[in-house]
C-alpha atoms as a PDB file:
ATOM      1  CA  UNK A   1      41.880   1.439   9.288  1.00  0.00           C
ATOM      2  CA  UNK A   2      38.075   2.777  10.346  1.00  0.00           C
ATOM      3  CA  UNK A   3      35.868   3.286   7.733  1.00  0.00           C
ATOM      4  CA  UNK A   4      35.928   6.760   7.131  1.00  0.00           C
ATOM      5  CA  UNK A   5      39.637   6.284   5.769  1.00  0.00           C
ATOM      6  CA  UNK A   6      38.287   3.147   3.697  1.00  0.00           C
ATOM      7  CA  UNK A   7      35.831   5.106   2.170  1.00  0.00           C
ATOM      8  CA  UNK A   8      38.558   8.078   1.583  1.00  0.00           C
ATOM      9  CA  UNK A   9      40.962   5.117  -0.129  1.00  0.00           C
ATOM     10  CA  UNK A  10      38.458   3.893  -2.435  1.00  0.00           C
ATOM     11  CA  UNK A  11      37.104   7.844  -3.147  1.00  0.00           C
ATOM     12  CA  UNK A  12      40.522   8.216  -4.205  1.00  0.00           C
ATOM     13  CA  UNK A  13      41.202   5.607  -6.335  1.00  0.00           C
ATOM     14  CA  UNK A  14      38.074   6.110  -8.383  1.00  0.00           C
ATOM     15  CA  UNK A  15      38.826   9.752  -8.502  1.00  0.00           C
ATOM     16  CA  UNK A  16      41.983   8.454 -10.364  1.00  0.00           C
ATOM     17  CA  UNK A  17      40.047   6.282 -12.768  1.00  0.00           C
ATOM     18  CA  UNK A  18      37.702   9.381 -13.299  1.00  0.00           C
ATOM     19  CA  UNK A  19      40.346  12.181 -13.441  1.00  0.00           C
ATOM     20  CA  UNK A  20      38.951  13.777 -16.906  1.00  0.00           C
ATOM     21  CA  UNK A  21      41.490  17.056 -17.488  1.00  0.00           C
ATOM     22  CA  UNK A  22      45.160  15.833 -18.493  1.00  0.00           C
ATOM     23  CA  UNK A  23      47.912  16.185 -21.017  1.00  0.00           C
ATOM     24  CA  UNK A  24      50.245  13.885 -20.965  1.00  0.00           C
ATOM     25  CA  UNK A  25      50.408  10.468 -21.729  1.00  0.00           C
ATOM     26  CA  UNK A  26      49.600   8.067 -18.698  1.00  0.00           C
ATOM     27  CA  UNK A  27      52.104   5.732 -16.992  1.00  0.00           C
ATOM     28  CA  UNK A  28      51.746   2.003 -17.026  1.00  0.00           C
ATOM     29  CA  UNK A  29      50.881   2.144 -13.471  1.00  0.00           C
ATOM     30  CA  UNK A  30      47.821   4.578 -13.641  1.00  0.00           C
ATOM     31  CA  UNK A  31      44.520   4.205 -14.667  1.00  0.00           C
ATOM     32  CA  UNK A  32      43.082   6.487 -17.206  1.00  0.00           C
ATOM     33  CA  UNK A  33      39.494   7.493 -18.644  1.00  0.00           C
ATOM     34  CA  UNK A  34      39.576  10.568 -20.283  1.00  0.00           C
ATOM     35  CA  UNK A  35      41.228  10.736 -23.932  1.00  0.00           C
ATOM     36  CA  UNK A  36      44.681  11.682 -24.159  1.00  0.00           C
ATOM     37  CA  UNK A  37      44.469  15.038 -25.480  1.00  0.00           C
ATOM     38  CA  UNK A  38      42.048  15.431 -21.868  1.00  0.00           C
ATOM     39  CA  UNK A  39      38.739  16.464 -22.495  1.00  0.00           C
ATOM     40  CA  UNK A  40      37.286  20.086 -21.033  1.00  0.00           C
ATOM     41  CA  UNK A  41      33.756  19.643 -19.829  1.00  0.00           C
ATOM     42  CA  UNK A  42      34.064  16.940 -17.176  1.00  0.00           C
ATOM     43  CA  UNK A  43      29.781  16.924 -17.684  1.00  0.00           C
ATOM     44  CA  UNK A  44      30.026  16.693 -21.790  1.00  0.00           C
ATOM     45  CA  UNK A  45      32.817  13.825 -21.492  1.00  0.00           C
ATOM     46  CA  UNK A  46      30.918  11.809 -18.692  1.00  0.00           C
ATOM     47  CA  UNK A  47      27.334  11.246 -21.107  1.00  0.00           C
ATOM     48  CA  UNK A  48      29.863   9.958 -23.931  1.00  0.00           C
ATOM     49  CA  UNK A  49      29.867   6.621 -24.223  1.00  0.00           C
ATOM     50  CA  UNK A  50      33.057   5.950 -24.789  1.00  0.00           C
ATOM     51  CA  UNK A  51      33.747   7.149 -21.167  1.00  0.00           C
ATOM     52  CA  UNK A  52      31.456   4.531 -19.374  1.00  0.00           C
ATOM     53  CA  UNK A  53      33.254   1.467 -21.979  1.00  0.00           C
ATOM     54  CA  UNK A  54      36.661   3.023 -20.641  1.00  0.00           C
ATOM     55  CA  UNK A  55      35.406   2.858 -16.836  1.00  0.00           C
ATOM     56  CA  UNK A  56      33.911  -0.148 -17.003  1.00  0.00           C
ATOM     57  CA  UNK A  57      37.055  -1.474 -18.524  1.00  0.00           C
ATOM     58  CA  UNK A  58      39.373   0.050 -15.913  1.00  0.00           C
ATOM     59  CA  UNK A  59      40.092  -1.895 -12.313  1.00  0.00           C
ATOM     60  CA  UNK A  60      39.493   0.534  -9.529  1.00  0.00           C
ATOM     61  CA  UNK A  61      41.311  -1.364  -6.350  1.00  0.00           C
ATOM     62  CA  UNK A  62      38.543  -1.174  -4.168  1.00  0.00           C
ATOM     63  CA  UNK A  63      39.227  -1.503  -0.287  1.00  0.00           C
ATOM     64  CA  UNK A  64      38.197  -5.573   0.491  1.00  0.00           C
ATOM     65  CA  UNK A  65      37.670  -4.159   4.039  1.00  0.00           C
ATOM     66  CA  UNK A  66      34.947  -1.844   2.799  1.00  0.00           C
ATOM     67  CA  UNK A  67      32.369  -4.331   1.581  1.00  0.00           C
ATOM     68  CA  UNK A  68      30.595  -4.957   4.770  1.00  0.00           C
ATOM     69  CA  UNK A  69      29.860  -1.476   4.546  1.00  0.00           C
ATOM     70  CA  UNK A  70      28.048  -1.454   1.430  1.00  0.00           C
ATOM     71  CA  UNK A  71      24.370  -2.657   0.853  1.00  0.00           C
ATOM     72  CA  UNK A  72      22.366  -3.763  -1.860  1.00  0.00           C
ATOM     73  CA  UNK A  73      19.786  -1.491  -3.542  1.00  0.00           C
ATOM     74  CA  UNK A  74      16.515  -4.148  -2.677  1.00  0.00           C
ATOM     75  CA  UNK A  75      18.487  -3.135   1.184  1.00  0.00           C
ATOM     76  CA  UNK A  76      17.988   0.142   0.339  1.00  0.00           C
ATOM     77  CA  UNK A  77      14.851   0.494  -0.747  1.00  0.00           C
ATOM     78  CA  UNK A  78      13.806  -1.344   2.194  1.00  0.00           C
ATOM     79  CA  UNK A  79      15.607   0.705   4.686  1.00  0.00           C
ATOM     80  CA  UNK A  80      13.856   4.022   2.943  1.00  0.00           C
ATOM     81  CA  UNK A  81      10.180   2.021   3.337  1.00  0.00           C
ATOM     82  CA  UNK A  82      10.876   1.109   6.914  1.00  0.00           C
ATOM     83  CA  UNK A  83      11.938   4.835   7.910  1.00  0.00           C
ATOM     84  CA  UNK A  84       8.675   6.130   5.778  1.00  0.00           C
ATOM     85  CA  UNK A  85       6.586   3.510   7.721  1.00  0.00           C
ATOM     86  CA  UNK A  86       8.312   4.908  11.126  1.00  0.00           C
ATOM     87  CA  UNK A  87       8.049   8.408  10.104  1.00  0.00           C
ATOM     88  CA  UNK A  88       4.126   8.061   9.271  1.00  0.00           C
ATOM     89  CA  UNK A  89       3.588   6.415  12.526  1.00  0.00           C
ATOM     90  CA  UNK A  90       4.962   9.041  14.246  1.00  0.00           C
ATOM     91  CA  UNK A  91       3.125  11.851  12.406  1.00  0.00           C
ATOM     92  CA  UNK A  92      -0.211   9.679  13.325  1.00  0.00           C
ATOM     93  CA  UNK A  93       0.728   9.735  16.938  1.00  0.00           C
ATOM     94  CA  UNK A  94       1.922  13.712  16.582  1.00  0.00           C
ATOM     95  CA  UNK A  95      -1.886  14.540  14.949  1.00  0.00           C
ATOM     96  CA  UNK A  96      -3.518  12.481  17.451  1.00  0.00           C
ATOM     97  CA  UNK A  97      -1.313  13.464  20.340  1.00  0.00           C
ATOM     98  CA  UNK A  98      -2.429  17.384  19.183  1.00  0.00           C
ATOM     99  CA  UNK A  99      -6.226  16.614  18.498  1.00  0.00           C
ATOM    100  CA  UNK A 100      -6.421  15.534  21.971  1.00  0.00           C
ATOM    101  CA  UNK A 101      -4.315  17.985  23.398  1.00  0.00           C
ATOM    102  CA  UNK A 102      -6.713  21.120  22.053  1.00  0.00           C
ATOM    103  CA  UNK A 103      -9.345  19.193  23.785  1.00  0.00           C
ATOM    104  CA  UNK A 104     -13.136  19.406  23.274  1.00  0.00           C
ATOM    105  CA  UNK A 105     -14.036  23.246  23.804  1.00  0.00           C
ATOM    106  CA  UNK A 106     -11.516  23.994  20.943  1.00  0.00           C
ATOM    107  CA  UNK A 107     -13.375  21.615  18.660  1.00  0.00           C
ATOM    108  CA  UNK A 108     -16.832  22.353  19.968  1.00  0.00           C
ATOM    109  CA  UNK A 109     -15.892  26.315  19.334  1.00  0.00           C
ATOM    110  CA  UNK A 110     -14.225  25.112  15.567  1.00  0.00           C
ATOM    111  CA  UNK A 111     -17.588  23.734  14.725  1.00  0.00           C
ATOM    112  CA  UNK A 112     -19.895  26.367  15.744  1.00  0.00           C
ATOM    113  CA  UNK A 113     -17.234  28.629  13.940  1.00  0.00           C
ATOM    114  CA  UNK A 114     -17.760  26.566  10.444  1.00  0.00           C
ATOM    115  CA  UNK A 115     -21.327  26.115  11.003  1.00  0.00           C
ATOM    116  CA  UNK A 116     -21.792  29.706  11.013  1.00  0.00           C
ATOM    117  CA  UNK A 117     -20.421  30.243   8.227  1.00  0.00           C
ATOM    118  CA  UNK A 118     -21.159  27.049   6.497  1.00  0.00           C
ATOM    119  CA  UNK A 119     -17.932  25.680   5.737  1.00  0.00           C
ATOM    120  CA  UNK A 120     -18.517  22.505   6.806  1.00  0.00           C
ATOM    121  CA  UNK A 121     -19.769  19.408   4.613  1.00  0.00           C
ATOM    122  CA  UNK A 122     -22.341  17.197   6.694  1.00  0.00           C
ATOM    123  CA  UNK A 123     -19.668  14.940   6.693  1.00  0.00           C
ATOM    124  CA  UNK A 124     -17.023  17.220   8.361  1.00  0.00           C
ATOM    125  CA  UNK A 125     -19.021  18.491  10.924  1.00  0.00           C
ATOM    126  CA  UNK A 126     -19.771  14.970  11.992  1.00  0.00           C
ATOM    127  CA  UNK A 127     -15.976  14.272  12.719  1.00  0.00           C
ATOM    128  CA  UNK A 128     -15.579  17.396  14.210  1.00  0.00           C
ATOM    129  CA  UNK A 129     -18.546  16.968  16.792  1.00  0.00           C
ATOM    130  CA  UNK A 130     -16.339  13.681  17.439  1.00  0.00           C
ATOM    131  CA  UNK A 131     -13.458  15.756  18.312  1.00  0.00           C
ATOM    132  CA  UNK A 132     -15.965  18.179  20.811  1.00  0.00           C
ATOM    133  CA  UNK A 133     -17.471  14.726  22.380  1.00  0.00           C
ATOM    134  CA  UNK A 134     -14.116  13.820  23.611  1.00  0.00           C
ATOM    135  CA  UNK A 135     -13.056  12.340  26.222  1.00  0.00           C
ATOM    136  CA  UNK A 136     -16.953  10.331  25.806  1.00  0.00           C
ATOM    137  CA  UNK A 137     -16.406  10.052  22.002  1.00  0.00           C
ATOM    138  CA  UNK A 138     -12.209   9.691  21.170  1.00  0.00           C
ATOM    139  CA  UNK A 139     -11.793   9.659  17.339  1.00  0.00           C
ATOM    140  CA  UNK A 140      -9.588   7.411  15.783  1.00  0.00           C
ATOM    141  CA  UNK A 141      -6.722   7.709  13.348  1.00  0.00           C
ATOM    142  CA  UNK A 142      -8.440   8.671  10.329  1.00  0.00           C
ATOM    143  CA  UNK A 143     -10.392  10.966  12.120  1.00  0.00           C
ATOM    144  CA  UNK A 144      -7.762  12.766  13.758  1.00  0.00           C
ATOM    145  CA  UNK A 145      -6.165  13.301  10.406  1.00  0.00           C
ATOM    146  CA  UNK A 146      -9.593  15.219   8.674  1.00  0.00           C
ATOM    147  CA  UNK A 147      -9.737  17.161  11.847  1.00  0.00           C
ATOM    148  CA  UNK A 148      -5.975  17.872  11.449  1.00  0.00           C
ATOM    149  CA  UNK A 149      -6.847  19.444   8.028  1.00  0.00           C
ATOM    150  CA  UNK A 150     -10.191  20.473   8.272  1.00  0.00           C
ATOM    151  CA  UNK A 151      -8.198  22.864  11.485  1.00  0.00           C
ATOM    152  CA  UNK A 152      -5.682  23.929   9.322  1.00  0.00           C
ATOM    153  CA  UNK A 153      -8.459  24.888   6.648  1.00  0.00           C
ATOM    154  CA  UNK A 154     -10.510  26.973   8.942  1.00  0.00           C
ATOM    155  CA  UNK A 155      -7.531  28.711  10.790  1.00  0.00           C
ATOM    156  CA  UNK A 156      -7.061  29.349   6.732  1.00  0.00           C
ATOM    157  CA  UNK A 157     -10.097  31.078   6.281  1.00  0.00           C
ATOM    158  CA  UNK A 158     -10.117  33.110   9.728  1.00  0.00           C
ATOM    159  CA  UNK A 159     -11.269  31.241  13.026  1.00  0.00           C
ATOM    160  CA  UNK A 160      -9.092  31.809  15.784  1.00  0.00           C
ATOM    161  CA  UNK A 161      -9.618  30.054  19.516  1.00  0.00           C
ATOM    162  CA  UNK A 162      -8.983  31.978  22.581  1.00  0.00           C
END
């Protein structure tokens, strides 16, 4: 058995436990949640409370073989930090990869751009005269990421490089 068809076995059992819409009485053998008469808004029945005591109460068989398979939430959480972490250190090395990449003529031409029409704060224009000093001045991570949006800010409001 792989787990794909684990997962599919225990799907199906608590599918069974869950089944909301029926009208006759149960069997011995199965497991049942929703009231006897069945109830017709699966959504209505599932925020009664009455349906989480009957769940909880009920013994879904779940596949032993399947456990491995399962994590903890604290795991999870982790997992989801760890590929934010990774995904943030890539987007640093994208922006710094493309600040370098448009070299310094584009930056040097960016600046005179915004200086002319004095959309650049003192401090702005300072890390963007880093960006035209390159490859004498490189700027570092922070820097690359206020030149990443002070770019996207003036290609906003109209400069174009050729």
């Amino acid at each position: 058995m792989n787990v794909a068809d684990e997962r599919a076995e225990t799907a199906s059992a608590a599918c069974t436990v869950f089944h909301f819409l029926r009208s006759s009485p149960c069997a011995e053998s199965e497991w049942r949640v929703a009231p006897e008469g069945g109830f017709q808004n699966v959504t209505e029945w599932c925020k009664k409370e009455i349906c989480w005591n009957r769940a909880r109460d009920s013994h879904i068989p779940f596949v032993t073989d399947l456990a491995p398979e399962l994590i903890g939430r604290d795991e999870e959480q982790l997992t989801k930090k760890d590929a934010q972490t990774q995904q943030s250190v890539m987007t640093s090395i994208q922006i710094q990869t493309m600040v370098v990449e448009l070299g310094p003529a584009y930056w040097q031409a960016l600046r005179a751009w915004g200086r002319q029409r004095q959309l650049l704060s003192p401090d702005e224009d300072s890390i963007v005269s880093v960006g035209g000093a390159m490859p004498r001045k490189l700027p570092n991570e922070k820097q690359c990421r206020r030149l990443a949006e002070i770019r996207k800010r003036l290609e906003d409001e109209g400069f174009q490089y050729s």
